[in-house]
Protein backbone atom coordinates (compact mmCIF):
# COMPACT_ATOMS: atom_id res chain seq x y z
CA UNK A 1 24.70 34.33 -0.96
CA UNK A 2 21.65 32.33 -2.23
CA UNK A 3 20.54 29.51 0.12
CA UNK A 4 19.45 26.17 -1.06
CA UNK A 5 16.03 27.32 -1.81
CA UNK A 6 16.88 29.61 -4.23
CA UNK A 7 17.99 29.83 -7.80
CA UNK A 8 20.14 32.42 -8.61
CA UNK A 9 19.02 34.34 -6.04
CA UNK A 10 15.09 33.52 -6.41
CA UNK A 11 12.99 31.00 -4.56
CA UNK A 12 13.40 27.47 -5.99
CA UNK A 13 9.86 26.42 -6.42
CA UNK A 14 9.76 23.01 -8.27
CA UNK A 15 9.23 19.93 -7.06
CA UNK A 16 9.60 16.37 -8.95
CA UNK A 17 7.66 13.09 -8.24
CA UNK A 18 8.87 10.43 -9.48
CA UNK A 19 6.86 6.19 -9.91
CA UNK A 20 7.76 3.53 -12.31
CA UNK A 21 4.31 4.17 -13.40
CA UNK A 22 1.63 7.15 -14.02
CA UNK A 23 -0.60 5.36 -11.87
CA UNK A 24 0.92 5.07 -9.37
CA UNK A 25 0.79 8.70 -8.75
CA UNK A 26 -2.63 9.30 -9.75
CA UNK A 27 -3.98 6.18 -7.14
CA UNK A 28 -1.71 7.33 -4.23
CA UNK A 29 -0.28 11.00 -4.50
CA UNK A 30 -2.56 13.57 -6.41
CA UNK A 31 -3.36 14.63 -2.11
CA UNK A 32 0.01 15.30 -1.52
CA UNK A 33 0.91 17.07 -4.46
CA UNK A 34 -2.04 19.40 -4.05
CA UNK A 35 -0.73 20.17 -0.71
CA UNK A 36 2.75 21.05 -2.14
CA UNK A 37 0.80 23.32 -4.26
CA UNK A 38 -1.02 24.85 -1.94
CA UNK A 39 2.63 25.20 -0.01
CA UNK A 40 3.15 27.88 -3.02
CA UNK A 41 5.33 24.88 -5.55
CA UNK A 42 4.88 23.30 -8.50
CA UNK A 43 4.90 19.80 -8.88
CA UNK A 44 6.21 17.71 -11.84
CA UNK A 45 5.85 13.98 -12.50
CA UNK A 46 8.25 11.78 -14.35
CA UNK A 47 7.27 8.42 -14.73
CA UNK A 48 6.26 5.72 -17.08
CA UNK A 49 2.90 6.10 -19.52
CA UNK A 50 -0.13 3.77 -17.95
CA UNK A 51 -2.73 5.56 -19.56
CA UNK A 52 -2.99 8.30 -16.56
CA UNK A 53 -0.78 11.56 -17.55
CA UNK A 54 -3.85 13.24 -18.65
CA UNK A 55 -5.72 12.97 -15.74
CA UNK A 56 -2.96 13.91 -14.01
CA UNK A 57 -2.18 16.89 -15.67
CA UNK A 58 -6.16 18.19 -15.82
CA UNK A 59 -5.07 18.48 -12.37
CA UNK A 60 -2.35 20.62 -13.37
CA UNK A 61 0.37 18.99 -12.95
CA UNK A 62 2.77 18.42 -15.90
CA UNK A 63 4.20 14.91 -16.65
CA UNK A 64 7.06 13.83 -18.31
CA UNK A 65 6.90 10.46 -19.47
CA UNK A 66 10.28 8.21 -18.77
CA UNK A 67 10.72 4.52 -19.68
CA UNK A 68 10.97 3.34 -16.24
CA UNK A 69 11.13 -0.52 -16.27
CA UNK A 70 11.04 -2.85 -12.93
CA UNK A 71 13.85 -5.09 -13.74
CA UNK A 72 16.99 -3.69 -11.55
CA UNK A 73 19.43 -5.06 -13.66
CA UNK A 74 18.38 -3.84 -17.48
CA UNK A 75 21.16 -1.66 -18.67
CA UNK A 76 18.02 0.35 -20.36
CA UNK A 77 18.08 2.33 -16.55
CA UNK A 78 21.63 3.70 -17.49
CA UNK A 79 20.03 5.89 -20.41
CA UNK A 80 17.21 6.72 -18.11
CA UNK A 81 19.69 7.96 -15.60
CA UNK A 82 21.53 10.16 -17.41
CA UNK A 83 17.63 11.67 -18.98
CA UNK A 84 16.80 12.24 -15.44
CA UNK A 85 20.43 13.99 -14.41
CA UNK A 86 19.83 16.40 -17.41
CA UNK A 87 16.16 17.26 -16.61
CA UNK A 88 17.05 17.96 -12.84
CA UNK A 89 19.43 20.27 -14.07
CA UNK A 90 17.30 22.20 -16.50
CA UNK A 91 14.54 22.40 -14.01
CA UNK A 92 16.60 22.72 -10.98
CA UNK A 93 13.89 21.00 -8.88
CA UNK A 94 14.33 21.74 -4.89
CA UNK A 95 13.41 18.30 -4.14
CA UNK A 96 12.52 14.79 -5.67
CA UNK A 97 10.23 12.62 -4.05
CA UNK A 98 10.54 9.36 -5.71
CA UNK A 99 8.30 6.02 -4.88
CA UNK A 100 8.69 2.61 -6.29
CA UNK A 101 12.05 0.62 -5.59
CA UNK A 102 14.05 1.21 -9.05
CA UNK A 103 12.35 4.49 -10.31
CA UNK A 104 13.13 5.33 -6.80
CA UNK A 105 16.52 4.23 -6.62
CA UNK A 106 17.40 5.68 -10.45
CA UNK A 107 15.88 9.02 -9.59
CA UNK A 108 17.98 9.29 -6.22
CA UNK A 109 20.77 8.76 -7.82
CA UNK A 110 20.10 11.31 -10.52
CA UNK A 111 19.29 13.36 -7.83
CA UNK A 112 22.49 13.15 -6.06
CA UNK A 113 24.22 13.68 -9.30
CA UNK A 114 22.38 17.29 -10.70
CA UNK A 115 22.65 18.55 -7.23
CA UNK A 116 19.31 18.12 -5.88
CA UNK A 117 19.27 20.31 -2.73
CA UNK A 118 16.12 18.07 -0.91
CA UNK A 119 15.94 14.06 -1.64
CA UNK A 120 12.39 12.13 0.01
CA UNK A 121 11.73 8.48 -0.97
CA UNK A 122 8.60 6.96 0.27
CA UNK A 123 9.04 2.80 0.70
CA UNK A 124 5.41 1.28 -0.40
CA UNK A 125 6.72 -1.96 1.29
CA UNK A 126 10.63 -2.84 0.78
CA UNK A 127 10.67 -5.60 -1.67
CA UNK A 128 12.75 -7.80 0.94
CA UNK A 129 10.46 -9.54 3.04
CA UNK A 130 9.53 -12.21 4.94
CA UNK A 131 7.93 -14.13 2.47
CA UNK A 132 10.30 -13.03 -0.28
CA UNK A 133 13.56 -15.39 -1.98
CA UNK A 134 16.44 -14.87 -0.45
CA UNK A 135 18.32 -13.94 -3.25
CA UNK A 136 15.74 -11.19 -4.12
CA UNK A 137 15.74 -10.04 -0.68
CA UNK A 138 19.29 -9.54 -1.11
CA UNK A 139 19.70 -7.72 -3.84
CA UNK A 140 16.95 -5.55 -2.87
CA UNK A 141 18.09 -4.67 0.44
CA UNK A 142 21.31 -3.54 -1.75
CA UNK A 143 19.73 -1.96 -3.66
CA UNK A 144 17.95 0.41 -0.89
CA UNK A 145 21.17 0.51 1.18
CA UNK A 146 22.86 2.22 -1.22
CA UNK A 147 20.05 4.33 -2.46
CA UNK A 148 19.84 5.53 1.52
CA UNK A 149 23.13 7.35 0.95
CA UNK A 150 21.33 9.72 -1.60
CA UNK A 151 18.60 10.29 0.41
CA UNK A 152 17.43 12.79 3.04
CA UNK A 153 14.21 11.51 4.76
CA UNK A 154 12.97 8.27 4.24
CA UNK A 155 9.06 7.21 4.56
CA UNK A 156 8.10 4.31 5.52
CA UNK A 157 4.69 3.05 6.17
CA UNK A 158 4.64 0.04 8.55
CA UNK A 159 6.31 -0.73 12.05
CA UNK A 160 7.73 -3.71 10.21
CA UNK A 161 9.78 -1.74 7.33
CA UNK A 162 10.56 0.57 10.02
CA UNK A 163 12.31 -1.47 12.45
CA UNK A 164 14.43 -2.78 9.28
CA UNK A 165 15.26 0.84 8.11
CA UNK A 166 16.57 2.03 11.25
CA UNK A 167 18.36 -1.65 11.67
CA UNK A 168 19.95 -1.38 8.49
CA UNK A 169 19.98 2.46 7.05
CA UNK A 170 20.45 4.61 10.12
CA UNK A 171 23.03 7.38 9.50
CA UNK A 172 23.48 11.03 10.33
CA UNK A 173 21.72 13.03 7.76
CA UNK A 174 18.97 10.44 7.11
CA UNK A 175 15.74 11.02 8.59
CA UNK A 176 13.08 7.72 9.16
CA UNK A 177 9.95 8.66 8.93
CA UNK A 178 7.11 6.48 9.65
CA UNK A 179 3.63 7.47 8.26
CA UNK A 180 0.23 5.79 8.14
CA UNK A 181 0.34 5.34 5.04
CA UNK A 182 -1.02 7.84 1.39
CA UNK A 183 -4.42 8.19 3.67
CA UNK A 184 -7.98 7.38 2.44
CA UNK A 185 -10.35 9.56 2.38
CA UNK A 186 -13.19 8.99 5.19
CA UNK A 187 -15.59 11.50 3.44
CA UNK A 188 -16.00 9.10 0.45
CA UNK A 189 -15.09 5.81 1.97
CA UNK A 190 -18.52 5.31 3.77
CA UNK A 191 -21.05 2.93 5.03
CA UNK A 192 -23.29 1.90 2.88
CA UNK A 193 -26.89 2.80 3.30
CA UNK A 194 -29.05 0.17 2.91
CA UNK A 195 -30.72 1.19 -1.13
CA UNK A 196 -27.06 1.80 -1.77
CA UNK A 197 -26.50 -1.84 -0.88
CA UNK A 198 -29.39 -3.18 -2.61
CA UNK A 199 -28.25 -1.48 -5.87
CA UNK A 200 -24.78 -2.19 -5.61
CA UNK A 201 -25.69 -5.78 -5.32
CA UNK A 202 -28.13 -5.44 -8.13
CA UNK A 203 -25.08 -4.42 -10.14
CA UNK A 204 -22.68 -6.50 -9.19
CA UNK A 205 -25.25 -9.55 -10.54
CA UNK A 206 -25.51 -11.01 -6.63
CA UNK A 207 -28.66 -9.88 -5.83
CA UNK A 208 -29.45 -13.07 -4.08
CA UNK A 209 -26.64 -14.29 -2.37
CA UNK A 210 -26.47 -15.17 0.77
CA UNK A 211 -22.88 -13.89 1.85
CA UNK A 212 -20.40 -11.40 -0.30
CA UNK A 213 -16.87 -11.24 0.03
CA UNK A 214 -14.63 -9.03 -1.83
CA UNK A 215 -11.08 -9.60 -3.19
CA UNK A 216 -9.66 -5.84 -4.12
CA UNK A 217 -6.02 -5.63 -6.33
CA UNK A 218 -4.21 -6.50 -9.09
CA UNK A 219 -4.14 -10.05 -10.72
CA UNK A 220 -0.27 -10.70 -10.18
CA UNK A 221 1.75 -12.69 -8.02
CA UNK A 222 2.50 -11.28 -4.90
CA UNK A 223 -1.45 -10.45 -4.39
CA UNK A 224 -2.27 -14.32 -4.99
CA UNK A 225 -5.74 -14.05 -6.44
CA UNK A 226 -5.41 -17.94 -7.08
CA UNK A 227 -5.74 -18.55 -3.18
CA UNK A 228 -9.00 -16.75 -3.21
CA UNK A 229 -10.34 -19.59 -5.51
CA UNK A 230 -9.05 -22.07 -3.14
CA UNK A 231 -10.98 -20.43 -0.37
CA UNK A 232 -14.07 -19.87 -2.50
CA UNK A 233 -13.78 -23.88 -3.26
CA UNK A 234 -13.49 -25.02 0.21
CA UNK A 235 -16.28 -22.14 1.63
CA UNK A 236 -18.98 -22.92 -0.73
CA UNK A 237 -19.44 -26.43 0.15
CA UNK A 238 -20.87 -25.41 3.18
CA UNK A 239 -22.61 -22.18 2.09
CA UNK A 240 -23.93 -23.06 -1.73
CA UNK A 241 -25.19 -19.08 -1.85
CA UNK A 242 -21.41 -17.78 -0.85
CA UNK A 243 -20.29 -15.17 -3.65
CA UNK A 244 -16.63 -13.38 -3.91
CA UNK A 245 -16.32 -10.72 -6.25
CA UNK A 246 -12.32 -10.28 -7.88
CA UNK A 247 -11.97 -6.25 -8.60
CA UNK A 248 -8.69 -5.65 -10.44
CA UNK A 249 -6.81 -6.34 -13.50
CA UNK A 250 -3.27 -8.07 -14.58
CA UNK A 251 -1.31 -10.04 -15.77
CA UNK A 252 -2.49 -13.24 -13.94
CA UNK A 253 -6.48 -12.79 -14.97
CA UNK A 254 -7.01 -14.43 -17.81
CA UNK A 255 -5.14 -17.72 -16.24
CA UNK A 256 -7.31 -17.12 -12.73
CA UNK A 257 -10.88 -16.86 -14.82
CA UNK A 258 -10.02 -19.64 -16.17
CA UNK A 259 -8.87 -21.71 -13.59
CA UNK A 260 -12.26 -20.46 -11.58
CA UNK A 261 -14.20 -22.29 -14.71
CA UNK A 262 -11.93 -25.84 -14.99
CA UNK A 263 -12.75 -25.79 -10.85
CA UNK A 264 -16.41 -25.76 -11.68
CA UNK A 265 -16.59 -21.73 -9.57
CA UNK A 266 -18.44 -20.17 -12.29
CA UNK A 267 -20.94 -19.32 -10.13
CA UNK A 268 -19.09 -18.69 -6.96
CA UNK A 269 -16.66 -16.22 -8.02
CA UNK A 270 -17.55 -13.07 -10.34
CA UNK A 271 -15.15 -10.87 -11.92
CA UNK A 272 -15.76 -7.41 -11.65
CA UNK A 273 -13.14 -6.24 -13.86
CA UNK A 274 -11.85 -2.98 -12.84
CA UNK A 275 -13.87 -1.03 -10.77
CA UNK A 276 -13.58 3.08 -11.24
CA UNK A 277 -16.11 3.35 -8.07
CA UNK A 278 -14.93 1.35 -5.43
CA UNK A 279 -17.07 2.46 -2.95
CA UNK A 280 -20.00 1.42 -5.08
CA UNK A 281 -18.66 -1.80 -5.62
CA UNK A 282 -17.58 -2.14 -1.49
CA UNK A 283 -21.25 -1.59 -0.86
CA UNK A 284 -22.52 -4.97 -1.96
CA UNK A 285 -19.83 -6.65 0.15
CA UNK A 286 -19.97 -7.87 3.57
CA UNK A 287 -16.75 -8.64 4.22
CA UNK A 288 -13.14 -8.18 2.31
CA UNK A 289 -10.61 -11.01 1.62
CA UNK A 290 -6.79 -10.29 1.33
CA UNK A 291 -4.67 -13.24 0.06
CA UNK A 292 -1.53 -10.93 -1.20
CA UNK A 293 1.78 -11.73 0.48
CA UNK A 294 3.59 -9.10 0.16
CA UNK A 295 2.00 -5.30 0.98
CA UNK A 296 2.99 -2.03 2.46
CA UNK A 297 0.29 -0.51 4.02
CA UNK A 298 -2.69 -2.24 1.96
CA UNK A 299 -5.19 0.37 0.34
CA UNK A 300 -7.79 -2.39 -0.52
CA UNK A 301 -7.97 -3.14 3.72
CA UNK A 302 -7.93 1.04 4.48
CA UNK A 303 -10.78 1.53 2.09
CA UNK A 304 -12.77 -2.03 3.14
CA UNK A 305 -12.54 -0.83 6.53
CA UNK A 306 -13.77 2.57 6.29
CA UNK A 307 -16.82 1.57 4.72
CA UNK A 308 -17.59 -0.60 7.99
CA UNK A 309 -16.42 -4.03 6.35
CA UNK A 310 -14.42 -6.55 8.39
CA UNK A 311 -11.38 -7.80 6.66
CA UNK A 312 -9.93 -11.35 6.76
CA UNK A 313 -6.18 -11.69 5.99
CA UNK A 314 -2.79 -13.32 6.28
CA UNK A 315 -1.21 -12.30 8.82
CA UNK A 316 1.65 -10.47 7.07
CA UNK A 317 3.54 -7.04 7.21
CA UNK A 318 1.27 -4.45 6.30
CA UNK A 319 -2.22 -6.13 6.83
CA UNK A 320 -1.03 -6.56 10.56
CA UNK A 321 -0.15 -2.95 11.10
CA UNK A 322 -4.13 -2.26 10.07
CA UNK A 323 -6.47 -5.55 11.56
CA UNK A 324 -6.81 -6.16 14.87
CA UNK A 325 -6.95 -9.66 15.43
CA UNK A 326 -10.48 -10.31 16.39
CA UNK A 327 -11.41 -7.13 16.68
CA UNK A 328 -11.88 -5.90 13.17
CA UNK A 329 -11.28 -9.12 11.44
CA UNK A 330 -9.09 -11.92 11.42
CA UNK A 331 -5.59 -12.68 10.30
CA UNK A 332 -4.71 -15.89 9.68
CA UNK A 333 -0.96 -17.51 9.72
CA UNK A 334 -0.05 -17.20 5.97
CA UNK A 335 -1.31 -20.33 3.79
CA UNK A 336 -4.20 -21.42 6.44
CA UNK A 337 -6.52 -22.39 4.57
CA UNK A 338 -8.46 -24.06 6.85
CA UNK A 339 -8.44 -20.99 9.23
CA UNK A 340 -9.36 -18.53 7.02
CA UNK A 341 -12.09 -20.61 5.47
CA UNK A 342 -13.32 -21.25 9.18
CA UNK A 343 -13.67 -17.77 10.27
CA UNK A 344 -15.37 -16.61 7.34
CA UNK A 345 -17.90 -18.82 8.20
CA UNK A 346 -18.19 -17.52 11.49
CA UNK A 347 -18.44 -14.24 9.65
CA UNK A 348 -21.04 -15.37 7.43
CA UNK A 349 -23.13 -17.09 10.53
CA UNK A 350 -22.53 -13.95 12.80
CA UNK A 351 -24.25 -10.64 11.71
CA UNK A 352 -23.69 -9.16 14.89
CA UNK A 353 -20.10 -10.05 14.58
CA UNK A 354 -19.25 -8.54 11.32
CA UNK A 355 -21.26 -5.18 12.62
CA UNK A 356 -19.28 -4.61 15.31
CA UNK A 357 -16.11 -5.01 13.42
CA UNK A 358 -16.87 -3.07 11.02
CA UNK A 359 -17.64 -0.34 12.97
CA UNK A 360 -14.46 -0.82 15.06
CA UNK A 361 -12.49 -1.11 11.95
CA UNK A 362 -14.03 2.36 10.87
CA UNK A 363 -12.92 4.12 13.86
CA UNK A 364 -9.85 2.79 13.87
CA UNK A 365 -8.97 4.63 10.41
CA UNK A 366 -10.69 7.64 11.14
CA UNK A 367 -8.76 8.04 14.40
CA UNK A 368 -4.95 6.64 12.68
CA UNK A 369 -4.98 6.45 8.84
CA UNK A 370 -7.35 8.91 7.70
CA UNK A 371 -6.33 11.12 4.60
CA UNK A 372 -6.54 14.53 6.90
CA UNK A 373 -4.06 12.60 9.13
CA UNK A 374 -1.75 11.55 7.00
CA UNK A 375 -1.66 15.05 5.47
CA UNK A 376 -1.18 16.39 8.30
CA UNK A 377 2.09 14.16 8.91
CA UNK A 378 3.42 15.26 5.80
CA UNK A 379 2.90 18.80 5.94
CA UNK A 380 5.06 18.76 8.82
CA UNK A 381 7.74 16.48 6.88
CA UNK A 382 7.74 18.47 3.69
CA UNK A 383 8.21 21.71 5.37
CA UNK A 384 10.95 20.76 7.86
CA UNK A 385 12.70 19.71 5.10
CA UNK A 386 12.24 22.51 2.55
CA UNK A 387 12.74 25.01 5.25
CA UNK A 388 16.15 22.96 6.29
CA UNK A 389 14.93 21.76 9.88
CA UNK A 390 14.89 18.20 8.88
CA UNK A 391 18.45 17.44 7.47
């Protein structure tokens, strides 16, 4: 009799990611599917067009583009369901690993229904939180209860979203896996020598400022780029020659440049637009500002850190599972504005200081949240599961 792994009697070899967007895969999972590859199966993606399929599948991977939306409660998701229950079957996948919260919860579903032998969803950060409205929170933490029933290992990347999945998910069958993280790569993520600074400066038009700080993501709520201005306000009244570079794009851009202007921070805060070298652009920093208030594990602090930058944060889930208080940065209680502002300009008096963080915040992700690591961990987790030890 043919076991799970096989298809009428031969080896069941596919494998289906699944994101609310294209991006989202290409930023965070081209490693992992490479690895699956290398495991001897082919990956698929389904997931929404962002203008990255094709990159994607030069990498060989073949995308199927599905009209994924992030509103849990558009009626659109029912006709996406049944799409994904009829493509499971024809491909007769021998596990779906889906990511984002209603892709991911749609997909499991699907799963569950075409018979799915294998069923992984990786949490980037629940969407109940701390910080989040109640009634969100709620009907989130729904949401991702009942999507646990469909599901056979659960990632999770931080010691806060863990403690909440085995409070509220635990059940037999349902493995909780915690992992640091999609991994960045240490090999690229590098100090900057010192022309490589110079330049990057030079290109980043702050050749002669005095002290560079860096704000990394995407112009939307939850990442707060508005509080950056606030701090940028406040900091360059005591440091004229301060300069913070904004590297990302969104929805909430256009209304942040131009609240930079009416606040007379022309000068003080450059946008960089989106930046398709970030190590180049990390170069001309000296330090990295997070404002965001909701993360999982935050890929902007990962890469700041392994190119030797200390980062300054709020002190939320995520950025606390990655700086150590005073000993890579800071973290500051969420909406301290006073705090943060004051230890970035110990940061900025302090050379020594921001040396030796750096440097402990580098071996801190070589040694925990490297990209080798990380694929390490999920070697393991992928092939327990596909070989039925993890169940």
């Amino acid at each position: 009799m043919a076991s799970l792994n096989d298809v009428d009697g031969r080896k069941a070899n596919r494998i289906l990611f699944v994101a609310t967007v294209d991006s989202h895969i290409w930023y965070f999972h081209i490693p992992q599917m490479r690895l699956l590859r290398d495991m001897g199966y082919e990956v698929e993606v389904a997931a929404g067009p962002s203008g990255f399929a094709a990159r994607i599948e030069a990498e060989g991977f073949r995308v199927i583009p599905f009209g994924f939306t992030k509103n849990p409660l558009d009626l659109h998701l029912l006709g996406i369901t049944a799409e994904l229950v009829r493509l499971m079957r024809e491909r007769r996948y021998v596990l779906v690993h889906a990511h984002t919260p209603i892709a991911g919860f749609v997909s499991r579903y699907a799963a569950h229904r075409a018979g799915v032998p294998h069923v992984m969803y990786t949490a980037h950060g629940f969407h109940f939180y701390a910080l989040g409205r109640p009634a969100a929170n709620r009907l989130y933490a729904a949401i991702e209860r009942a999507a646990s029933r469909w599901t056979d290992v659960l990632i999770v990347i931080n010691h806060e979203d863990a403690v909440a999945a085995r409070a509220l998910f635990s059940r037999p069958g349902l493995a909780i896996e915690e992992v640091p993280g999609v991994g960045v790569d240490t090999g690229t993520f590098v100090p900057a020598e010192p022309e490589v600074r110079r330049s990057s400066r030079e290109r980043l038009g702050v050749a002669r400022a005095g002290f560079v700080l860096g704000w990394v993501g995407e112009f939307s709520r939850r990442k707060r780029p508005g509080d950056v201005l606030e701090v940028a306000r406040r900091l360059a009244v005591s440091w004229p020659d301060v300069r913070f570079l904004m590297a990302g794009e969104g929805s909430l851009e256009r209304e942040t440049r131009q609240h930079a202007m009416d606040c007379g921070l022309g000068q003080t805060v450059l946008f960089s637009g989106w930046q398709g070298d970030m190590p180049s652009f990390l170069a001309g920093c000296d330090a990295v500002v997070s404002t965001a208030s909701q993360e999982g594990l935050p890929r902007n602090v990962l890469e700041a850190m392994a190119c030797r930058l200390p980062v300054v944060a709020w002190d939320i889930r995520g950025c606390r599972d990655l700086v150590v208080e005073g000993a890579t940065g800071f973290l500051l209680p969420y909406g301290d504005f006073d705090g943060m502002c004051a230890r970035l300009d110990q940061l900025a008096r302090e050379e020594a200081m921001r040396r030796d963080m750096g440097t402990a915040g580098r071996e801190r992700v070589m040694r925990e949240f490297s990209l080798d690591r990380v694929l390490e961990v999920m070697s393991r987790i992928y092939a327990g599961l596909l070989d039925g030890s993890v169940r």
